[in-house]
Protein backbone atom coordinates (compact mmCIF):
# COMPACT_ATOMS: atom_id res chain seq x y z
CA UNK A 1 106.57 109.96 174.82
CA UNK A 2 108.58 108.04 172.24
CA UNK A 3 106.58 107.30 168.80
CA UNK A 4 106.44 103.46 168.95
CA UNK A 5 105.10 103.65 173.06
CA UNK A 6 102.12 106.48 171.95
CA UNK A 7 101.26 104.27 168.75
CA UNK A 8 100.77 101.27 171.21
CA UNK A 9 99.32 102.99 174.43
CA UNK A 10 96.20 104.76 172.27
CA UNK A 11 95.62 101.47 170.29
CA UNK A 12 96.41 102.65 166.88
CA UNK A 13 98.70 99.69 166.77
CA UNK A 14 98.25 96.39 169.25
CA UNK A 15 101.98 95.83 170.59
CA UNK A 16 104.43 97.99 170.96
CA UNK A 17 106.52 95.59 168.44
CA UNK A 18 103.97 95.72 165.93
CA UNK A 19 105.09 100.03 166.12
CA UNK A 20 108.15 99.17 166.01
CA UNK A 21 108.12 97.21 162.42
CA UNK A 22 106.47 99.68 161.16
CA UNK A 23 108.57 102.28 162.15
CA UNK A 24 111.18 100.16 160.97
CA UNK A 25 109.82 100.15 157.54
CA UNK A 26 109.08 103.82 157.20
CA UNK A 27 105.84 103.44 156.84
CA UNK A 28 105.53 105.88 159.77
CA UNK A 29 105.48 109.70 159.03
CA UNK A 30 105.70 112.09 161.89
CA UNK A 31 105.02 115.47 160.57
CA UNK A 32 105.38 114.25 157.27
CA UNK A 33 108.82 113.00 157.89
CA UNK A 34 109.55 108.84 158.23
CA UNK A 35 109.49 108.79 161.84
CA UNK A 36 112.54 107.16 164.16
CA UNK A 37 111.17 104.78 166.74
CA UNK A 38 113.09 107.75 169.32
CA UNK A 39 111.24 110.37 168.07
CA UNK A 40 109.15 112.04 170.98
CA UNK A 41 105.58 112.84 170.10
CA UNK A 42 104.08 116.23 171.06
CA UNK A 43 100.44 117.91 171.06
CA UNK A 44 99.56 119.04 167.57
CA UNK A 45 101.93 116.29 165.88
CA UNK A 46 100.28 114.90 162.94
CA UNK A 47 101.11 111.28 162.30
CA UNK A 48 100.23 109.48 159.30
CA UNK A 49 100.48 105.73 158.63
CA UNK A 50 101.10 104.14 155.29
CA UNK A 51 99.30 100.97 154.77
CA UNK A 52 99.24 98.91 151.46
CA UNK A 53 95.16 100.18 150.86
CA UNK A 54 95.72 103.73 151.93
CA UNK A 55 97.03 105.78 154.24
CA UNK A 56 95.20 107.23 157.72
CA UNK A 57 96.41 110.39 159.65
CA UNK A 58 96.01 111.36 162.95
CA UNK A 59 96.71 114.50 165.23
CA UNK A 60 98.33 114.20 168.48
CA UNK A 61 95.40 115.99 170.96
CA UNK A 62 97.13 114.72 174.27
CA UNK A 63 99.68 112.41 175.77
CA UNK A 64 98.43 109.59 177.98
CA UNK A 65 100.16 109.21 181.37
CA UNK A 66 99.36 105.54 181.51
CA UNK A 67 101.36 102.27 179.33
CA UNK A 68 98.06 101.89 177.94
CA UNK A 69 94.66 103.42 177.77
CA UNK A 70 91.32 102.07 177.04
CA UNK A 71 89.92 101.75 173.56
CA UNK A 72 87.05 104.03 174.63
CA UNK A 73 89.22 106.94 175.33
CA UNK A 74 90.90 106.46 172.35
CA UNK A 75 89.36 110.35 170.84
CA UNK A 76 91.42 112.25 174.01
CA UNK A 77 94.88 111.33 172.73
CA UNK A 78 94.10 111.36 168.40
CA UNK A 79 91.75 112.65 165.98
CA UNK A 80 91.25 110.86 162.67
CA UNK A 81 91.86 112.77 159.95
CA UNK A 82 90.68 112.19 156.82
């Protein structure tokens, strides 16, 4: 599943658009690389989001079959890291 569509459907970000900005601005690290809004994202990725107070990271633990998935079962797709 591309980046910006995983970064929407486990609610890290709100719209897929919202991804795609911030993919857009390299602010998006995939692996510790600055993540293409084409990049595919696989079990055990690590992604790790830059914002202007800090930074958050996340492992990939699954991929959701579904556009979107409820905020509830957010902890089957990511793990905070911290």
């Amino acid at each position: 599943m591309r980046i910006d569509k995983f970064l929407n459907a486990v609610n890290i970000t709100k719209r897929r658009a919202v991804a795609q900005d911030m993919i857009a601005s390299q602010v998006v690290l995939l692996n510790d690389r600055v993540a293409k809004a084409s990049k595919n994202v696989e079990v055990g990725d690590i992604i790790k989001i830059l914002y202007l107070k800090g930074e958050k990271s996340y492992r990939v633990l699954g991929i959701p079959t579904t556009k979107s998935t409820p905020k509830s079962r957010q902890d089957e797709y990511v793990k905070e890291l911290s």
